[in-house]
Protein backbone atom coordinates (compact mmCIF):
# COMPACT_ATOMS: atom_id res chain seq x y z
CA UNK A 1 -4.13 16.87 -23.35
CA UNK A 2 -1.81 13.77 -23.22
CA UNK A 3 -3.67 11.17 -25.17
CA UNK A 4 -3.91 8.48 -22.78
CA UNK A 5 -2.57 4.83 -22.40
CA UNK A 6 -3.48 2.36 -20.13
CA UNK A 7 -2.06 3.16 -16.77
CA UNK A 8 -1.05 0.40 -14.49
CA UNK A 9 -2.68 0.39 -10.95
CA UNK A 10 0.15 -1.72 -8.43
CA UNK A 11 -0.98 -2.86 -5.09
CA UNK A 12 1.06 -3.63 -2.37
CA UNK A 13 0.85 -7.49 -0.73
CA UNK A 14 2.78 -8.85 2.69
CA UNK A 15 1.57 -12.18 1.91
CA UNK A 16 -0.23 -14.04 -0.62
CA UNK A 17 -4.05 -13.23 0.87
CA UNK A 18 -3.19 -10.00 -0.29
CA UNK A 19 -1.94 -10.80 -3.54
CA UNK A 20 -5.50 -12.47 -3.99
CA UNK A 21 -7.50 -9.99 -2.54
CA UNK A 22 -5.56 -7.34 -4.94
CA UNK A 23 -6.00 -9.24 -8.14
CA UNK A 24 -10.17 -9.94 -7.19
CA UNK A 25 -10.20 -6.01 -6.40
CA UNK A 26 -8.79 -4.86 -9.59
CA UNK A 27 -4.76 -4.49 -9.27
CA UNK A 28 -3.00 -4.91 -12.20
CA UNK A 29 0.08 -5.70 -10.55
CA UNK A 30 1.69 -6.42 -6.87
CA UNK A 31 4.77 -5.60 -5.49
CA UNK A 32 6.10 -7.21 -2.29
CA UNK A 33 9.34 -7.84 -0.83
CA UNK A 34 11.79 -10.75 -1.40
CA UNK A 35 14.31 -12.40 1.45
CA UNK A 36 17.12 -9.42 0.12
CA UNK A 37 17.31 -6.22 0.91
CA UNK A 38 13.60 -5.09 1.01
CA UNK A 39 12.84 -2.15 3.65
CA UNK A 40 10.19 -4.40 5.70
CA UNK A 41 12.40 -6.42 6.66
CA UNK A 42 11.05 -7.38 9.59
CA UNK A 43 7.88 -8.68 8.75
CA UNK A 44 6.78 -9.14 5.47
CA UNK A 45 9.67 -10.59 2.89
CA UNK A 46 8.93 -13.57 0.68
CA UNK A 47 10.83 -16.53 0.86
CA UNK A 48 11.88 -17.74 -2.44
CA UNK A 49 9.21 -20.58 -2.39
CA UNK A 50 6.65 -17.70 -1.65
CA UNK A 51 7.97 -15.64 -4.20
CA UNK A 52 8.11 -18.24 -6.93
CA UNK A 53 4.35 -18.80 -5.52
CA UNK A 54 2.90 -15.42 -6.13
CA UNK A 55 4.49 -14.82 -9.47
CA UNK A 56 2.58 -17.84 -10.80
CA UNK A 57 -0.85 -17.02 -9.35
CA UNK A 58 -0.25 -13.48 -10.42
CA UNK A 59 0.56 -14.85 -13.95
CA UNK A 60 -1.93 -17.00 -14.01
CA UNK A 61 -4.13 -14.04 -13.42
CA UNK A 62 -2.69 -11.73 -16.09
CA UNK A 63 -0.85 -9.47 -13.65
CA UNK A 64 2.70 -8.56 -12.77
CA UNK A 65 4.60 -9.39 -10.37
CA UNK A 66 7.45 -6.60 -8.83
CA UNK A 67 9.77 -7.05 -5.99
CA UNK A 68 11.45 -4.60 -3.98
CA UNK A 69 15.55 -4.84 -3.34
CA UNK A 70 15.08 -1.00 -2.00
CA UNK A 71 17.64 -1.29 0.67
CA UNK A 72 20.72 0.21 1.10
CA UNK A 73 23.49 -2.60 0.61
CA UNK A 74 26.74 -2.35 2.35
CA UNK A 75 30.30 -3.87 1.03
CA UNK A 76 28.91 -7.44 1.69
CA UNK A 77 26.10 -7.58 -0.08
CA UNK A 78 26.96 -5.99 -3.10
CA UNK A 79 28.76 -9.93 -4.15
CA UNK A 80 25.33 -11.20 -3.78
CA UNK A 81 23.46 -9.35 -5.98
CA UNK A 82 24.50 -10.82 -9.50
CA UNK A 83 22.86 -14.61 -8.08
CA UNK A 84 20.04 -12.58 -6.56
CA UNK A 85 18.86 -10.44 -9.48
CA UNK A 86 19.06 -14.21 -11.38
CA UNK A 87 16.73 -16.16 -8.38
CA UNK A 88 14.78 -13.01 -8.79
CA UNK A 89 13.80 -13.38 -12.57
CA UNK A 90 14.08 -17.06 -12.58
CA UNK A 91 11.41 -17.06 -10.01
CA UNK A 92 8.84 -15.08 -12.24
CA UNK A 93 9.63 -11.50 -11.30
CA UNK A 94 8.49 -8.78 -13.90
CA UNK A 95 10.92 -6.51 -12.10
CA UNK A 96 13.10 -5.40 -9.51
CA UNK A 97 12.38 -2.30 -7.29
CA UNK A 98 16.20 -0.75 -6.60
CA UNK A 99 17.23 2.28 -4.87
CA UNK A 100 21.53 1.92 -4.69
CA UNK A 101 23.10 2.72 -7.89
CA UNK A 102 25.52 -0.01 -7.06
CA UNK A 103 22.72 -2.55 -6.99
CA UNK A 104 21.68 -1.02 -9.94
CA UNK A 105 24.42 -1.57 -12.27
CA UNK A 106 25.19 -5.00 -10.34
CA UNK A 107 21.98 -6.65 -11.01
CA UNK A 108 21.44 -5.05 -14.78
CA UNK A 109 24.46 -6.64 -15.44
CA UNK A 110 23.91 -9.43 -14.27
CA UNK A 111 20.50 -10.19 -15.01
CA UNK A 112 19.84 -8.08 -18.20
CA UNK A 113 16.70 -9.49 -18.60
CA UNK A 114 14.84 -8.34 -15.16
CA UNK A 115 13.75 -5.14 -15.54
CA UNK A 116 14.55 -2.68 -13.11
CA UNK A 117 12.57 -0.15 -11.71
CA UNK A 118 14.02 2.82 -9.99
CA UNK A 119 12.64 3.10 -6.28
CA UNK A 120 10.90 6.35 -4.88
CA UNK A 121 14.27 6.01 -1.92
CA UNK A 122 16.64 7.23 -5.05
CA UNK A 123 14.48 10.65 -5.25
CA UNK A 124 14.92 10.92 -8.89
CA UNK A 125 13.18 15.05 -9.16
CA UNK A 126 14.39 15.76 -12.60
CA UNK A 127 14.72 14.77 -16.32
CA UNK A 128 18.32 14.31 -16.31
CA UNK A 129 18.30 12.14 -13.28
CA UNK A 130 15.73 10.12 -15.07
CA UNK A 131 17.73 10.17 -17.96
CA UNK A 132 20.53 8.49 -16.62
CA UNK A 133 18.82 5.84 -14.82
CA UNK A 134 17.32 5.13 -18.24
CA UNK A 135 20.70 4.82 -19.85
CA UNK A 136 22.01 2.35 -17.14
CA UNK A 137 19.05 0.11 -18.24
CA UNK A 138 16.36 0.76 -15.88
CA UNK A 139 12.84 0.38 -17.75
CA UNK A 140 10.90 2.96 -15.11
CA UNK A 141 11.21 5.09 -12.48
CA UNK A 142 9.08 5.56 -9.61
CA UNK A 143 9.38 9.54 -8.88
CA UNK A 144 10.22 11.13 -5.42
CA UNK A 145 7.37 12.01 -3.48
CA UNK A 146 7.82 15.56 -3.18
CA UNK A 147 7.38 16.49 -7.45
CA UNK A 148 4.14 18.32 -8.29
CA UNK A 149 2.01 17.56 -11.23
CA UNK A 150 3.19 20.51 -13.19
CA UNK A 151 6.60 19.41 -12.31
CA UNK A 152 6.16 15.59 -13.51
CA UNK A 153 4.11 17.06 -16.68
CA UNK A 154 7.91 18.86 -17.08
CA UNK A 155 9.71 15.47 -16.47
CA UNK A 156 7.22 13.41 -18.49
CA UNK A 157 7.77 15.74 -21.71
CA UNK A 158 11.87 15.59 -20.82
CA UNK A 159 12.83 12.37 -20.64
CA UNK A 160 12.92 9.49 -22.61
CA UNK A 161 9.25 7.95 -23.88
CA UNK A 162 10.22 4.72 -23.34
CA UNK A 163 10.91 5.80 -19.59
CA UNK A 164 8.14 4.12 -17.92
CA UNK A 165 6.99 6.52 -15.13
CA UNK A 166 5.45 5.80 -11.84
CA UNK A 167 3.89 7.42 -8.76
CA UNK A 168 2.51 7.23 -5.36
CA UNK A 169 -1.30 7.51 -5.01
CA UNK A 170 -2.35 6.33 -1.61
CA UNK A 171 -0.82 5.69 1.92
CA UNK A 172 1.41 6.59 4.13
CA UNK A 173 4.17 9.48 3.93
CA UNK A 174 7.45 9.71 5.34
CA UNK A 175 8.20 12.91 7.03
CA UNK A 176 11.50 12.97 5.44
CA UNK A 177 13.24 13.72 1.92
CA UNK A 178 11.81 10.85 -0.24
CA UNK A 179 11.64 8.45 3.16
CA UNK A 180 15.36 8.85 4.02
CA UNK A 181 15.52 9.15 7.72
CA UNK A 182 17.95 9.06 10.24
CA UNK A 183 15.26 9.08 13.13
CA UNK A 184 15.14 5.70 13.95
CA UNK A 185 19.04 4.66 13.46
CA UNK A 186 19.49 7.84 15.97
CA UNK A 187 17.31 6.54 18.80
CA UNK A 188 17.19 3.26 18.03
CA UNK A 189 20.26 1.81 16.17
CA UNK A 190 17.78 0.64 13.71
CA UNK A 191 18.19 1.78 10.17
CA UNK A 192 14.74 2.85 8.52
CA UNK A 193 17.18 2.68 5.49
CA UNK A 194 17.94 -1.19 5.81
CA UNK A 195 14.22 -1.77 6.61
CA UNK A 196 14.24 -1.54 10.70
CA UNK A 197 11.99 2.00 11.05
CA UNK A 198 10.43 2.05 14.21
CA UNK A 199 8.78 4.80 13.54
CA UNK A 200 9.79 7.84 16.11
CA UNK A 201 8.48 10.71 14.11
CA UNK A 202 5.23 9.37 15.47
CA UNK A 203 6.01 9.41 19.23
CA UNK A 204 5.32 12.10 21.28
CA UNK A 205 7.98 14.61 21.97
CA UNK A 206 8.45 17.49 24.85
CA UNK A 207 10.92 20.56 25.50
CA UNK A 208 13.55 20.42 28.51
CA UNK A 209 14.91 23.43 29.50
CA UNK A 210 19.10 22.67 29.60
CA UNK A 211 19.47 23.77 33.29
CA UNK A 212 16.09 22.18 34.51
CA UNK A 213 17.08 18.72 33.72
CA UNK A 214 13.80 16.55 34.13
CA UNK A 215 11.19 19.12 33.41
CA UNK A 216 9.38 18.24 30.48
CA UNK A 217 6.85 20.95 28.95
CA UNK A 218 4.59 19.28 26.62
CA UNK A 219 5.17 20.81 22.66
CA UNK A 220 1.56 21.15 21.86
CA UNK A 221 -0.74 22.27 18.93
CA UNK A 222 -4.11 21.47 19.72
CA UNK A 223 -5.88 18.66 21.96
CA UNK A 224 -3.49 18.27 24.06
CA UNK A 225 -1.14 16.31 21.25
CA UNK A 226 2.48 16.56 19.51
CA UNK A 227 2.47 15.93 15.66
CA UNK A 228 5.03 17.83 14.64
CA UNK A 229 6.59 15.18 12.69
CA UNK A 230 3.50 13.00 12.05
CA UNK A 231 2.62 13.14 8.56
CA UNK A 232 -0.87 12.76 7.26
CA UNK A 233 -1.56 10.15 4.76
CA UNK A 234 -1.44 10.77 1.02
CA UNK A 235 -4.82 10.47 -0.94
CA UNK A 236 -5.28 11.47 -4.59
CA UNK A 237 -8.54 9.51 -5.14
CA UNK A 238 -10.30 13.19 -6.26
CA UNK A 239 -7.82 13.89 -9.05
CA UNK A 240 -6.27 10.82 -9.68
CA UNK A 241 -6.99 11.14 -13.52
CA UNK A 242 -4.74 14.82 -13.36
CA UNK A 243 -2.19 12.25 -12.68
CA UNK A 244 -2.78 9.80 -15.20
CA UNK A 245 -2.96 12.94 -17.52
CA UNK A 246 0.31 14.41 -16.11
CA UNK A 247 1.90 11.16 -17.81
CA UNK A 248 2.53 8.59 -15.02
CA UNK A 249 2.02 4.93 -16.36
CA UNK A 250 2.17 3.06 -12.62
CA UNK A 251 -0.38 4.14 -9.83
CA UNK A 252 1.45 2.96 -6.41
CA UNK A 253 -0.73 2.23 -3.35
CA UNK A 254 1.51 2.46 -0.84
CA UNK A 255 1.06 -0.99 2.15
CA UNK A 256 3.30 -3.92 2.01
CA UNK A 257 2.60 -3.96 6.07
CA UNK A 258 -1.46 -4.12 5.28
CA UNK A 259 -4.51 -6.24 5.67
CA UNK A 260 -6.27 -7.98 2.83
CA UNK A 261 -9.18 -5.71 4.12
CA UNK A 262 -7.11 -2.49 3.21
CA UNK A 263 -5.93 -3.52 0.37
CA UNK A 264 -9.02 -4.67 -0.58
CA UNK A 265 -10.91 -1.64 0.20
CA UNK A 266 -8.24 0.66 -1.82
CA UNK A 267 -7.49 -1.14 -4.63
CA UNK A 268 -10.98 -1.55 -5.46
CA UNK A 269 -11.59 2.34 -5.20
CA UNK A 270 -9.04 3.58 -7.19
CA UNK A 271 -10.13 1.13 -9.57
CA UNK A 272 -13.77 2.58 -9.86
CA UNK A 273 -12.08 5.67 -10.16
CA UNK A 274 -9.66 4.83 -13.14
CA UNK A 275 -12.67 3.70 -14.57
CA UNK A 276 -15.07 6.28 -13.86
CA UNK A 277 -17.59 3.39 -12.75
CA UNK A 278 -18.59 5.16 -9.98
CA UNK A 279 -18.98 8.99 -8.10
CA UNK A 280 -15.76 10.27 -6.29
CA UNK A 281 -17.84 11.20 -3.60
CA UNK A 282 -18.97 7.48 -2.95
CA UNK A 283 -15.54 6.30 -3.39
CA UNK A 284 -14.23 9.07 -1.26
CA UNK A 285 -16.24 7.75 1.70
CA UNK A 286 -14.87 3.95 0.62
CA UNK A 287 -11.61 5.29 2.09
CA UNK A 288 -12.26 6.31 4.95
CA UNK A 289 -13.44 2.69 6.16
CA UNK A 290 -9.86 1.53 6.48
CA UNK A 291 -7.15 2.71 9.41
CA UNK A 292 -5.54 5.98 8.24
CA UNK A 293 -4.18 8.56 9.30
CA UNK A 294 -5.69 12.41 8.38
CA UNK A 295 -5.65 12.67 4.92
CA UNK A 296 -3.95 14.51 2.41
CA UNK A 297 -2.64 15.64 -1.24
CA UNK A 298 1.10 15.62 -0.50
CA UNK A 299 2.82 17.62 -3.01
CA UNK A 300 1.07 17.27 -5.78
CA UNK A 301 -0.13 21.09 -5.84
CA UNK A 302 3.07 22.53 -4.92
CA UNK A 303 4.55 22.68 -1.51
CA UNK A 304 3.40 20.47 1.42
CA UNK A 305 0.82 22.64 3.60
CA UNK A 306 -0.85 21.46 6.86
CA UNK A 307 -4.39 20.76 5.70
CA UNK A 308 -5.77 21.48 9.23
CA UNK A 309 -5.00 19.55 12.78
CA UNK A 310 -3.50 16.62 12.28
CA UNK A 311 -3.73 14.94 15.60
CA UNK A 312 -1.59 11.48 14.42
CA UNK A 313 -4.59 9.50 15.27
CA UNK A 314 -5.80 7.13 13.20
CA UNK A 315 -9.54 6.76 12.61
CA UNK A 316 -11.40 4.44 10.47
CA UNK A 317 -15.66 3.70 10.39
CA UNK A 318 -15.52 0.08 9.71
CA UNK A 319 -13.81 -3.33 10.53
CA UNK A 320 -12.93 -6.35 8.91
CA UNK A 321 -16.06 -8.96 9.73
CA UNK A 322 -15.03 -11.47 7.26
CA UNK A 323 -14.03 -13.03 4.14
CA UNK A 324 -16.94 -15.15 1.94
CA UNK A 325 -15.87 -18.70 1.82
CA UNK A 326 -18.89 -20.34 0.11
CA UNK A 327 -21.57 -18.84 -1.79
CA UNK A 328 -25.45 -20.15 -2.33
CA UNK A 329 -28.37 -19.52 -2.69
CA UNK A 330 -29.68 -17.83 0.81
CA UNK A 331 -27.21 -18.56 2.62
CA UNK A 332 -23.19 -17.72 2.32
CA UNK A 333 -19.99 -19.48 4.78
CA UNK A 334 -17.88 -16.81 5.85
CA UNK A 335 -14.64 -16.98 7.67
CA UNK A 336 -14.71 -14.56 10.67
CA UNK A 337 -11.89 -11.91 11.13
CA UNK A 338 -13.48 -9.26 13.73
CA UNK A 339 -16.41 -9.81 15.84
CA UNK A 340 -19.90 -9.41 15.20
CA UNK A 341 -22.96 -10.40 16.85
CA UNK A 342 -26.82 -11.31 16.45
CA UNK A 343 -28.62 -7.94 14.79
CA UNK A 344 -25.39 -6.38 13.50
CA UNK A 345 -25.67 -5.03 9.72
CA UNK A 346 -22.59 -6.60 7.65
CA UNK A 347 -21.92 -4.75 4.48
CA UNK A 348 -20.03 -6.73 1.85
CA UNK A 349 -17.07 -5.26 0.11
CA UNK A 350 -17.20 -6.76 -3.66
CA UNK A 351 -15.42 -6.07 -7.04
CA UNK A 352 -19.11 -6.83 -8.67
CA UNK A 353 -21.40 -4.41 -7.32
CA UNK A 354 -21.26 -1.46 -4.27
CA UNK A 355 -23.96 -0.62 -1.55
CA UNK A 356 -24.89 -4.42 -0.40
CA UNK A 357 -25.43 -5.03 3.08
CA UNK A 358 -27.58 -6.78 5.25
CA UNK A 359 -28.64 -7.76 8.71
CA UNK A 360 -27.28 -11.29 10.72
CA UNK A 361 -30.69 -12.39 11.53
CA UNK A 362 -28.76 -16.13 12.27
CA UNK A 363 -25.54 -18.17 12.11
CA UNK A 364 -24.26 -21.38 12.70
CA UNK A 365 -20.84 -23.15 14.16
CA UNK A 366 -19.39 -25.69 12.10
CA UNK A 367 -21.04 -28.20 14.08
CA UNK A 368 -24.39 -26.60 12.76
CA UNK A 369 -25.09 -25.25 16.21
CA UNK A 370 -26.72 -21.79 16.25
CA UNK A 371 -24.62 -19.10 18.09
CA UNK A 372 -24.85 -15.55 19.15
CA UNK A 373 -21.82 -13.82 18.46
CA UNK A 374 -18.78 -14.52 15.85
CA UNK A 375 -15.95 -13.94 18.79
CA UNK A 376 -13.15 -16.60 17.23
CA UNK A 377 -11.02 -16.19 15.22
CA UNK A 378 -11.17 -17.20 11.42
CA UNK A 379 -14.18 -19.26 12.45
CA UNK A 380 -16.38 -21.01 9.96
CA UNK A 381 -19.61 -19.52 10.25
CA UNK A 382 -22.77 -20.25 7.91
CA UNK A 383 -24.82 -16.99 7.59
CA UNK A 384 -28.61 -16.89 6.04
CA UNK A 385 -28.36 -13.95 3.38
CA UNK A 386 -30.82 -12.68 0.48
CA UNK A 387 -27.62 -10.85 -1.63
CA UNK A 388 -26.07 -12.87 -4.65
CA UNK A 389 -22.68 -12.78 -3.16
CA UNK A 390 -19.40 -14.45 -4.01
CA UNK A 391 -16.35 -16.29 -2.89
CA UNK A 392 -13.65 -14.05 -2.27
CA UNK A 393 -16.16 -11.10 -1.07
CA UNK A 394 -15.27 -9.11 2.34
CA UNK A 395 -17.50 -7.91 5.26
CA UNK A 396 -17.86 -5.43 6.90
CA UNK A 397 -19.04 -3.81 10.50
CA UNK A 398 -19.49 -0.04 10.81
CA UNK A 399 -17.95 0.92 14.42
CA UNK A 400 -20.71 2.24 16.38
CA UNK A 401 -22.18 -1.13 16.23
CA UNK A 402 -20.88 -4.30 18.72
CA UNK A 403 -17.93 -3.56 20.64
């Protein structure tokens, strides 16, 4: 057996609630994308005040901070990576996520002193590959998402030991070679390679006979629904320590487009099991209170197979209820993010302990007026509760309770 280092455990973050709620769940780093060149484009990129932002509290915290410049550049861009790969580390980046070997050798050059980190879009599969990556400069390399574990054991035993290896654990998977599709840029003129996916390989598709133009018949596998190309998503929370063991130094938890409450909720069961501080089976059920889609193991036992129907619906038994502002004795101030009413059970989501939950027996508006239902918002809402809680803590609702 591999005598075993520490092993890093990145989070993802759109925005700096869940940078916090990543660091109070156990991350020990973040990665998150910049105003350059980061494949969620649309939504979630840092600004450079942001950016400079979330590499101090990270700091501050003892983490690392990592951003992704995992976009494909075209002839323009490549003059503005030198200053970028300089913003980038004079901001308080640990490291830049790059997929272009242009960008690459442009920003290592540059910038000799950001460490780069080869992204999962470059589908590095073998030792050589790896190999020269590590040559150019780059300090790790996050492997393609189709490698077994007896394949990165292979790799891992190959390749330079300095070679800093990482991996995805948790999330979403892209039904294509390492997430290279041409899907969206076909029906959309929007590149999932410059950060613009819209996401068609989870539409539903049908078959048109070429002289019966307008007659769809439905492509069907069960329940009347078309998942062809709808991948499940990847969870390795039962043998996560087979991949520690296999010699992977980063755990990724794939998210950047995420709630706090997600990454929350993850984070904080992958660390229990890194730790071993507490059963896979209870952890196991932690996941399946966020949104997701069927699970899976991707690749790591060999080729992908379908693990049963997956119907491309996503399921989840809880919601976010709400973040603990204040803390005291019998009584806590929570800020509301889903409803809840009079008589519902809230369980509490906490790095410190597992199981808590209790029943709203009474709450109060801001104004101290008593109320029935928590229907704003990110309303202030004082909440009479027995548990030792603290700031920082989430709630939650299981489903079959208010709608």
């Amino acid at each position: 057996m591999i005598l075993l280092k520490h092993v890093e455990l990145l989070s993802p973050a759109g925005d700096l609630e869940c940078i916090e709620a990543a660091v109070r769940f156990g991350a020990d780093a973040c990665y998150l994308g910049g105003s350059f060149l980061q494949l969620r484009a649309a939504s979630v990129g840092f600004t450079p005040e942001k950016l400079a932002q979330a590499a101090q509290y990270l700091h501050q915290n003892g983490k690392k901070l990592y951003v992704t410049v995992n976009s494909y550049p075209n002839n323009s861009e490549i003059p503005q990576l030198p200053a970028y790969a300089k913003e980038l580390f004079a901001a308080g980046a640990d490291g830049a996520i790059v997929s272009d070997l242009g960008a690459i050798y442009e920003m290592k050059n540059a910038e000799p002193r950001l460490a780069i980190h080869v992204s999962t879009q470059a589908n590095c599969q073998n030792y050589k590959t790896a190999e020269v990556y590590y040559n150019m400069g780059a300090s790790r390399v996050v492997l393609g998402r189709e490698l077994s574990l007896e394949e990165i054991r292979e790799l891992r035993a190959l390749c330079p030991g300095e070679l800093e290896l990482e991996a995805f654990i948790h999330g979403a998977m892209c039904m294509s070679y390492s997430g290279r599709c041409l899907l969206s840029a076909y029906f959309n003129a929007r590149s999932a390679n410059r950060g613009a996916c819209t996401q068609p390989c989870r539409w539903q598709y049908y078959l048109m006979e070429q002289s019966r133009p307008g007659v769809y018949l439905p492509i069907e596998e069960e329940a009347g629904a078309t998942t062809i190309l709808s991948s499940a998503d990847l969870n390795t929370i039962s043998f996560i320590h087979e991949i520690i063991e296999a010699g992977v130094d980063s755990l990724k938890i794939e998210g950047r487009m995420k709630t706090p409450y997600y990454v929350a909720t993850v984070t904080n069961a992958y660390r229990r099991a890194i730790d071993r501080s507490a059963p896979i089976e209870l952890l196991e059920h932690e996941l399946q209170c966020i949104s997701h889609r069927p699970y899976s193991s991707g690749f790591y036992y060999g080729a992908l197979k379908a693990s049963g129907f997956n119907d491309g619906v996503y399921r989840q038994e809880c919601v976010f209820a709400g973040i603990v502002r204040e803390a005291r004795k019998g009584e806590i101030l929570i800020e509301q993010r889903g409803k809840f009413v009079l008589g519902d059970t809230l369980e509490v989501l906490s790095p410190d302990s597992m199981g808590g939950h209790f029943r709203v027996e009474a709450m109060f508006d801001s104004e101290g007026n008593s109320v029935a239902e928590a229907s704003h918002a990110q309303q202030l809402l004082r909440i009479p509760c027995a548990l030792s809680l603290s700031p920082g803590d989430l709630l939650r609702r299981r489903i079959e309770q208010t709608q």
